[in-house]
PDB file of N, CA and C in Angstrom:
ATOM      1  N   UNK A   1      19.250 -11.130  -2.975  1.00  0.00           N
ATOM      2  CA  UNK A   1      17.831 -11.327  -2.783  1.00  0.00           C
ATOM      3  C   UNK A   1      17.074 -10.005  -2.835  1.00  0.00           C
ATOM      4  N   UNK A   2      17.664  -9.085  -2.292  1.00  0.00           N
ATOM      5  CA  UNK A   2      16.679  -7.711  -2.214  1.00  0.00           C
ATOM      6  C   UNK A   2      16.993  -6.796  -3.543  1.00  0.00           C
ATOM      7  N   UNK A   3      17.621  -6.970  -5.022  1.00  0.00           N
ATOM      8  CA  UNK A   3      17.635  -6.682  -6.231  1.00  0.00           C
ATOM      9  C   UNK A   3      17.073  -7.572  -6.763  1.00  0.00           C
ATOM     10  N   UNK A   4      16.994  -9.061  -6.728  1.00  0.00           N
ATOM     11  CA  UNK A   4      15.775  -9.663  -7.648  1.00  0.00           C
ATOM     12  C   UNK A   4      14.482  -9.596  -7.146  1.00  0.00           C
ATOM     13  N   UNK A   5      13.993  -8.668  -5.971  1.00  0.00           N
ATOM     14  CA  UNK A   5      12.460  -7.937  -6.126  1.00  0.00           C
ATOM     15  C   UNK A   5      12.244  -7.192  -7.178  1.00  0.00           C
ATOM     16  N   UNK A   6      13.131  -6.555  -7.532  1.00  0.00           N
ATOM     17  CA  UNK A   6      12.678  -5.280  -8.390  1.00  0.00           C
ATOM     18  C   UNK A   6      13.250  -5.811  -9.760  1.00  0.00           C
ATOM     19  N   UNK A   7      13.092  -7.050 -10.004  1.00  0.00           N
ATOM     20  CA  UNK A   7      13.938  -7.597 -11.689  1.00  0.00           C
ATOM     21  C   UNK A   7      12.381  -8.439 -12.121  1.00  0.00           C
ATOM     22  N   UNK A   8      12.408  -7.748 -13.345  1.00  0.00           N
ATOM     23  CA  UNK A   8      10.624  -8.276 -13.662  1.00  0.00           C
ATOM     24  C   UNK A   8      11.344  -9.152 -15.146  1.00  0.00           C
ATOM     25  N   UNK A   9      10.706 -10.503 -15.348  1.00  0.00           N
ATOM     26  CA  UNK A   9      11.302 -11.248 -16.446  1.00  0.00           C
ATOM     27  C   UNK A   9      10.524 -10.850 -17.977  1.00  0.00           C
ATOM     28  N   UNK A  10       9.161  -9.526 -17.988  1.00  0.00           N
ATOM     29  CA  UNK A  10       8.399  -9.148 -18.841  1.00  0.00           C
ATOM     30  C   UNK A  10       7.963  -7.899 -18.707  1.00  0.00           C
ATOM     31  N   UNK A  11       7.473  -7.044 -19.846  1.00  0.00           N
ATOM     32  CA  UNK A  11       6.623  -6.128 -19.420  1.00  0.00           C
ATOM     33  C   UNK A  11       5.724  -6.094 -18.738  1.00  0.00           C
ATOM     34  N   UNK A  12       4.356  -7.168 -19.121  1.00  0.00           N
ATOM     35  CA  UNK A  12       3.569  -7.976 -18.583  1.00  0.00           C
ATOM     36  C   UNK A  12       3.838  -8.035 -17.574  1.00  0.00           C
ATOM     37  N   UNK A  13       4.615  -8.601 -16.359  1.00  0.00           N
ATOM     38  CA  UNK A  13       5.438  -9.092 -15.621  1.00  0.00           C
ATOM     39  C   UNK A  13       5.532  -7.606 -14.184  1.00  0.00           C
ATOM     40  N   UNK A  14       6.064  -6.504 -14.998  1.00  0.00           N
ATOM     41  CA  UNK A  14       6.129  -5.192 -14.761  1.00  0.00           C
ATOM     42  C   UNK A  14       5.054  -4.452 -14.382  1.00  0.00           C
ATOM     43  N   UNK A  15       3.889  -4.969 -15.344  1.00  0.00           N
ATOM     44  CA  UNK A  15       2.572  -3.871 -15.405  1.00  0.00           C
ATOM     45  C   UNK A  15       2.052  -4.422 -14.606  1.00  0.00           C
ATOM     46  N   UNK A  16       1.916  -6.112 -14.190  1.00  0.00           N
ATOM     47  CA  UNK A  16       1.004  -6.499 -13.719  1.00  0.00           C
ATOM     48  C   UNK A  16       1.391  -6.328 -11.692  1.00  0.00           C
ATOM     49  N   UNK A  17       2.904  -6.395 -11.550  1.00  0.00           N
ATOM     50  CA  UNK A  17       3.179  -6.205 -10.236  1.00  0.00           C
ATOM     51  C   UNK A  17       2.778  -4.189  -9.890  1.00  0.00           C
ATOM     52  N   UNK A  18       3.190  -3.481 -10.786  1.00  0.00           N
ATOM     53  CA  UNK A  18       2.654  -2.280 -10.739  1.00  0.00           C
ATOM     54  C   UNK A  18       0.846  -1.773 -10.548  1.00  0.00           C
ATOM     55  N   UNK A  19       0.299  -2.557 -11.791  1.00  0.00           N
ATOM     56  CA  UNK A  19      -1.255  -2.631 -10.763  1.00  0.00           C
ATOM     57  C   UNK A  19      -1.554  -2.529  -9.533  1.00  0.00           C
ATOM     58  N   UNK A  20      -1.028  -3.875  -9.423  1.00  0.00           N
ATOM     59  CA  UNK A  20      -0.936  -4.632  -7.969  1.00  0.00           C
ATOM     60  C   UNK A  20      -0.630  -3.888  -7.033  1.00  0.00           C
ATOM     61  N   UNK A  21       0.369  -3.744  -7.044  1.00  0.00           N
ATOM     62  CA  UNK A  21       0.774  -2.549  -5.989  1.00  0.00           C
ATOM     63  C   UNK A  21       0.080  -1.680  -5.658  1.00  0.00           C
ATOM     64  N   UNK A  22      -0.111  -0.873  -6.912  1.00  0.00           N
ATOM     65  CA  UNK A  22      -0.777   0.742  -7.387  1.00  0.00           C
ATOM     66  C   UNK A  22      -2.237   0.227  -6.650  1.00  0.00           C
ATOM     67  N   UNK A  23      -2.645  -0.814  -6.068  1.00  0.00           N
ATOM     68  CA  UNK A  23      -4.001  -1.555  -5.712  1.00  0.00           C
ATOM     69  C   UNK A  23      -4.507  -1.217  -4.661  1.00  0.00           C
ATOM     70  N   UNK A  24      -3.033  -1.828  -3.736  1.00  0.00           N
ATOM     71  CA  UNK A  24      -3.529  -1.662  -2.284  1.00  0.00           C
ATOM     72  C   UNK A  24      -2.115  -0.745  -1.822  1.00  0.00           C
ATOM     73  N   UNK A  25      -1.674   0.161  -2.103  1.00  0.00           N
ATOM     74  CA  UNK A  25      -0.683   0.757  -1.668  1.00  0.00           C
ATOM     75  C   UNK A  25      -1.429   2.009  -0.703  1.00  0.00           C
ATOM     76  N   UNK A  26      -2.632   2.663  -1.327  1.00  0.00           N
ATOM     77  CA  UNK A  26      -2.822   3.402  -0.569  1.00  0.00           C
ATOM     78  C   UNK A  26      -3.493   3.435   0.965  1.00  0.00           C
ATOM     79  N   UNK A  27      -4.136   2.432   0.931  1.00  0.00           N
ATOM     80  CA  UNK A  27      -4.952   1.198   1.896  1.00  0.00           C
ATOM     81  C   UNK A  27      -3.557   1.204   3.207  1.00  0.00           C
ATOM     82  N   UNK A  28      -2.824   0.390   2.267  1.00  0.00           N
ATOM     83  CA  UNK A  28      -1.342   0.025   3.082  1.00  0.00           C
ATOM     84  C   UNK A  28      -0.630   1.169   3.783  1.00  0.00           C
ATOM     85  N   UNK A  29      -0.459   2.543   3.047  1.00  0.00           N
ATOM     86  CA  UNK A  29       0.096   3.276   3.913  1.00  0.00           C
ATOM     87  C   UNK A  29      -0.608   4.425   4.484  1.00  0.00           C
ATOM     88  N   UNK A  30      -2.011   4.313   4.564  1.00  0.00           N
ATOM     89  CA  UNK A  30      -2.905   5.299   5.460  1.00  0.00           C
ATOM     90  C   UNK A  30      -2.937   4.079   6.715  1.00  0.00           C
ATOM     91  N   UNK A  31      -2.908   2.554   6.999  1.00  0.00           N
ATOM     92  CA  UNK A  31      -3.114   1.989   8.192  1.00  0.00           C
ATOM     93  C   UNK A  31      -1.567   2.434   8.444  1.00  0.00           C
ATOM     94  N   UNK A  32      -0.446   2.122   8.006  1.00  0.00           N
ATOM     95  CA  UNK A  32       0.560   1.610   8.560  1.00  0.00           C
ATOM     96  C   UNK A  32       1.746   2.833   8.541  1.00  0.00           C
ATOM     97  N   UNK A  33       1.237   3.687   7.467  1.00  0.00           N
ATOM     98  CA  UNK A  33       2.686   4.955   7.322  1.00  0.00           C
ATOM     99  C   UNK A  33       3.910   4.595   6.421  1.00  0.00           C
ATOM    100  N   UNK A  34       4.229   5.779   5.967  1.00  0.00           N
ATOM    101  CA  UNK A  34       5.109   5.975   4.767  1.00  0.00           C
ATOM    102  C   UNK A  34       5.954   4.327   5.139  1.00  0.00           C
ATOM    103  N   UNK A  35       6.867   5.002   5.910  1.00  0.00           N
ATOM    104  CA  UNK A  35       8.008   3.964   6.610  1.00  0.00           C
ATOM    105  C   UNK A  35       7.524   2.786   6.315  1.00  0.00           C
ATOM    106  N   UNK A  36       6.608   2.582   7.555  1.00  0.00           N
ATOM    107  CA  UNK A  36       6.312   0.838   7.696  1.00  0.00           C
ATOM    108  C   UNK A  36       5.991   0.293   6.538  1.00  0.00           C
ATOM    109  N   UNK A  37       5.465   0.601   5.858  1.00  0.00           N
ATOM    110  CA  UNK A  37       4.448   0.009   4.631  1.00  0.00           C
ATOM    111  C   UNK A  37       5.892  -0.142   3.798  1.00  0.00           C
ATOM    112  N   UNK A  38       6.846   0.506   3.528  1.00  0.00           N
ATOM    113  CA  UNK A  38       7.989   0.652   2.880  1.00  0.00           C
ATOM    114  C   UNK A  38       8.938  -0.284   3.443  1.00  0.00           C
ATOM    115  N   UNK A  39       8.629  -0.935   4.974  1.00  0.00           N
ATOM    116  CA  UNK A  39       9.162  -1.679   5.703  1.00  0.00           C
ATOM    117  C   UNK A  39       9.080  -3.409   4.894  1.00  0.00           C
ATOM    118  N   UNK A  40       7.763  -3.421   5.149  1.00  0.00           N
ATOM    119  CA  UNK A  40       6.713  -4.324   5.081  1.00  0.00           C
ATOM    120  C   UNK A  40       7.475  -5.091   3.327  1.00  0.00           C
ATOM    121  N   UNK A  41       7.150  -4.020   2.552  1.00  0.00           N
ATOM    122  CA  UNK A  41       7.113  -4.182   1.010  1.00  0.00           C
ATOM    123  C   UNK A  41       8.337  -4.737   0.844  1.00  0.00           C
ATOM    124  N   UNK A  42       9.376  -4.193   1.563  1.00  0.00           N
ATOM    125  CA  UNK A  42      10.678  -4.560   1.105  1.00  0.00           C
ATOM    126  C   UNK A  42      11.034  -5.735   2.249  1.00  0.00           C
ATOM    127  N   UNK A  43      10.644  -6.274   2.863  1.00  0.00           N
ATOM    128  CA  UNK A  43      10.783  -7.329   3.727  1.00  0.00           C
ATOM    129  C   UNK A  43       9.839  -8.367   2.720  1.00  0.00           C
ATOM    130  N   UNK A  44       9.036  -7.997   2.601  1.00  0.00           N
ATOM    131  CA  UNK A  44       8.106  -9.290   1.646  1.00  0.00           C
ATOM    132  C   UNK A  44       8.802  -9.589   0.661  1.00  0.00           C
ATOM    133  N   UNK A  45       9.086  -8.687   0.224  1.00  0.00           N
ATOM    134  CA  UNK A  45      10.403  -9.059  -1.002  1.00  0.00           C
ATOM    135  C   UNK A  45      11.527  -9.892  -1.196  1.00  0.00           C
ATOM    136  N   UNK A  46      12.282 -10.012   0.294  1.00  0.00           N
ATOM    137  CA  UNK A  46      13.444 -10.488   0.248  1.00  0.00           C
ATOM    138  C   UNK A  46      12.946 -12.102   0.768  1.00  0.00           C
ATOM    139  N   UNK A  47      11.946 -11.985   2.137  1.00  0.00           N
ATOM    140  CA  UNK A  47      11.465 -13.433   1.901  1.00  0.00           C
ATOM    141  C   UNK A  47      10.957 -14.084   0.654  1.00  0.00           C
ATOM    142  N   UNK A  48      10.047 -13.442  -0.133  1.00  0.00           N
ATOM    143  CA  UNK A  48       9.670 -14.397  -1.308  1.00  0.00           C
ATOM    144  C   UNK A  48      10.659 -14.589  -1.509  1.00  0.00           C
ATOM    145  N   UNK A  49      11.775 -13.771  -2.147  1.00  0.00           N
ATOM    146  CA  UNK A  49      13.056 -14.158  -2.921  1.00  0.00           C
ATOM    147  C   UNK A  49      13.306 -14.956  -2.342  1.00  0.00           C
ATOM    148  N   UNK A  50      13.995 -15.470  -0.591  1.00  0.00           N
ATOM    149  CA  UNK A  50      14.407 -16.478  -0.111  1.00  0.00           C
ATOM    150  C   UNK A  50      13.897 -17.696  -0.125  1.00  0.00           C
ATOM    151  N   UNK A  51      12.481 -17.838  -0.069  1.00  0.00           N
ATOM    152  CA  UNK A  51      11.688 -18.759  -0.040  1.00  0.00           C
ATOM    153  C   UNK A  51      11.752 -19.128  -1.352  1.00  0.00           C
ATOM    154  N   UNK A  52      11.808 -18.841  -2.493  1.00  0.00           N
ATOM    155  CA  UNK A  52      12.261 -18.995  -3.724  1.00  0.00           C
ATOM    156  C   UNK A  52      13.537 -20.500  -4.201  1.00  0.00           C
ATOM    157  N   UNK A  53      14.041 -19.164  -3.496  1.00  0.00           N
ATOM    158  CA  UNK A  53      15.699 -19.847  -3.478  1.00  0.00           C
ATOM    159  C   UNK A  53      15.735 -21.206  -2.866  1.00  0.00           C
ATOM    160  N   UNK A  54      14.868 -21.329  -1.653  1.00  0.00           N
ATOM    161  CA  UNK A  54      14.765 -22.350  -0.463  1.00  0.00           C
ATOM    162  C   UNK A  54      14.042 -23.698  -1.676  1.00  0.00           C
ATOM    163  N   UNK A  55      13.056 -23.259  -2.104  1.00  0.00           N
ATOM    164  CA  UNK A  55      12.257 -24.672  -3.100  1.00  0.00           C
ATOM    165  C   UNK A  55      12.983 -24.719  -4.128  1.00  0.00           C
ATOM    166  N   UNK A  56      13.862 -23.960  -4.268  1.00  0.00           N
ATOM    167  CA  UNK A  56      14.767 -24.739  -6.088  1.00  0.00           C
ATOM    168  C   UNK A  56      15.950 -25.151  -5.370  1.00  0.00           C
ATOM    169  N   UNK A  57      16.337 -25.083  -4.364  1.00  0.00           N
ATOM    170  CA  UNK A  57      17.810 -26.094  -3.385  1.00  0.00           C
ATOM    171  C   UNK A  57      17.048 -27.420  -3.449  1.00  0.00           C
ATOM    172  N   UNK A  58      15.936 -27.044  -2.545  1.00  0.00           N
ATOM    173  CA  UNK A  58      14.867 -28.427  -1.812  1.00  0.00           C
ATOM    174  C   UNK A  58      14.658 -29.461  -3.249  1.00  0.00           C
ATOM    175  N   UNK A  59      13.852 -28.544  -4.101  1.00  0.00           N
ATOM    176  CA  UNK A  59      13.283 -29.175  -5.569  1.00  0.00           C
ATOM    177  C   UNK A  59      14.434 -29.936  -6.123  1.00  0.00           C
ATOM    178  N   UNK A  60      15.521 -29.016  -6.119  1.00  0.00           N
ATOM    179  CA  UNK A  60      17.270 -29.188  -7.223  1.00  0.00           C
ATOM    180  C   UNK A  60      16.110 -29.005  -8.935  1.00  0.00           C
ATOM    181  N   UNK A  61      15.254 -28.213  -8.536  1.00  0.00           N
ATOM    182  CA  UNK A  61      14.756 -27.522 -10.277  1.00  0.00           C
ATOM    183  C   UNK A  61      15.941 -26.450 -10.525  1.00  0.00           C
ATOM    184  N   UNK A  62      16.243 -26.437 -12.152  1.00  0.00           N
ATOM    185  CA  UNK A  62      16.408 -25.204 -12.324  1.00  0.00           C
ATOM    186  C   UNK A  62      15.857 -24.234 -12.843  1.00  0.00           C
ATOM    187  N   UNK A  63      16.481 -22.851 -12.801  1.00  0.00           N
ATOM    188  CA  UNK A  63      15.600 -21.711 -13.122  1.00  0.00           C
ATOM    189  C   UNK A  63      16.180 -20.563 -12.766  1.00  0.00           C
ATOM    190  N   UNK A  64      15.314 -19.298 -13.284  1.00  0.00           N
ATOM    191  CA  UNK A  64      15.699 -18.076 -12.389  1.00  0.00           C
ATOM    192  C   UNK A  64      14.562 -17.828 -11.347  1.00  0.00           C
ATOM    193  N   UNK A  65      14.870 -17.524 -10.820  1.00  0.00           N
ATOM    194  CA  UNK A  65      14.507 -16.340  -9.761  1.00  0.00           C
ATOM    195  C   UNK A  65      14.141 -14.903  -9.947  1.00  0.00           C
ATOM    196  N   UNK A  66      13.188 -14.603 -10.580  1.00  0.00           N
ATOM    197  CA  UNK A  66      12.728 -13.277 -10.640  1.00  0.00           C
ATOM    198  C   UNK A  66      11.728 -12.836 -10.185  1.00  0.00           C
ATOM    199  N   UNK A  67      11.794 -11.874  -9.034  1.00  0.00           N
ATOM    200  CA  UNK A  67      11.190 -11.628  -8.512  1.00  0.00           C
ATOM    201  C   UNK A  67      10.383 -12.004  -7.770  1.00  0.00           C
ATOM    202  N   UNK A  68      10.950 -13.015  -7.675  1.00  0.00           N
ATOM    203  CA  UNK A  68      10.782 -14.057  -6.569  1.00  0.00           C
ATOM    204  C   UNK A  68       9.899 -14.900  -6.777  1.00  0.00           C
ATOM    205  N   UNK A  69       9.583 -15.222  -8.331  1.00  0.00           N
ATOM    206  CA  UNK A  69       8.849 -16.298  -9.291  1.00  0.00           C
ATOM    207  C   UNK A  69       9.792 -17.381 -10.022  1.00  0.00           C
ATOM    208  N   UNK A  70       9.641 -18.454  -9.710  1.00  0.00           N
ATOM    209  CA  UNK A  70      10.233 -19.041 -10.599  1.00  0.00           C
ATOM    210  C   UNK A  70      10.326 -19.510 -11.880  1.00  0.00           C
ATOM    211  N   UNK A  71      11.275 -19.716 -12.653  1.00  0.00           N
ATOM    212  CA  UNK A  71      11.055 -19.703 -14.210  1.00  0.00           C
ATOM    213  C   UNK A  71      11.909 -20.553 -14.422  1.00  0.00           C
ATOM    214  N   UNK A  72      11.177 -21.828 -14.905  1.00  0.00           N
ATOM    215  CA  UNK A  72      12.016 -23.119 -14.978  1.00  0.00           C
ATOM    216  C   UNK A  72      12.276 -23.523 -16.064  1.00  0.00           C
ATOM    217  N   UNK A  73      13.591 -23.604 -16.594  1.00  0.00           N
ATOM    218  CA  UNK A  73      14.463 -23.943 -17.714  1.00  0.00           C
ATOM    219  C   UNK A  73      13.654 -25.656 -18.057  1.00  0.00           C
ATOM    220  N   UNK A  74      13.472 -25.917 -19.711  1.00  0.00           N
ATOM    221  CA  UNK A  74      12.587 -27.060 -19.476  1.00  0.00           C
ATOM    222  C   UNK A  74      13.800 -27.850 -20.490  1.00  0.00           C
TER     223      UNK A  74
END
């Protein structure tokens, strides 16, 4: 779970979580500090991933899991 945060299924995919980030990162670690915010990011990560995982058991869809998006085989 905490390596398919960082597995992007596109460039697109790549640029657009990098924005994102690049968005509110600095926001994020002037309230909260290097650490926490580094805490935070990588904890959000592994829940999406889990929560992921949790609706394609629940669903029985298949797919991957990237980055904690799902991508459903049709």
């Amino acid at each position: 779970m905490f390596l398919s945060t960082f597995s992007h299924y596109s460039m697109f995919h790549l640029f657009a979580n990098m924005y994102v980030l690049h968005s509110f990162s600095n926001a994020g670690v002037l309230s909260l500090g290097k650490e926490q915010f580094l805490g935070v990011y990588l904890s959000a990560g592994v829940i999406a991933s889990l929560s992921s995982i949790i609706y394609k058991t629940v669903t029985s869809k298949p797919g991957l899991s990237i980055g904690a998006v799902n991508f459903f085989y049709i």
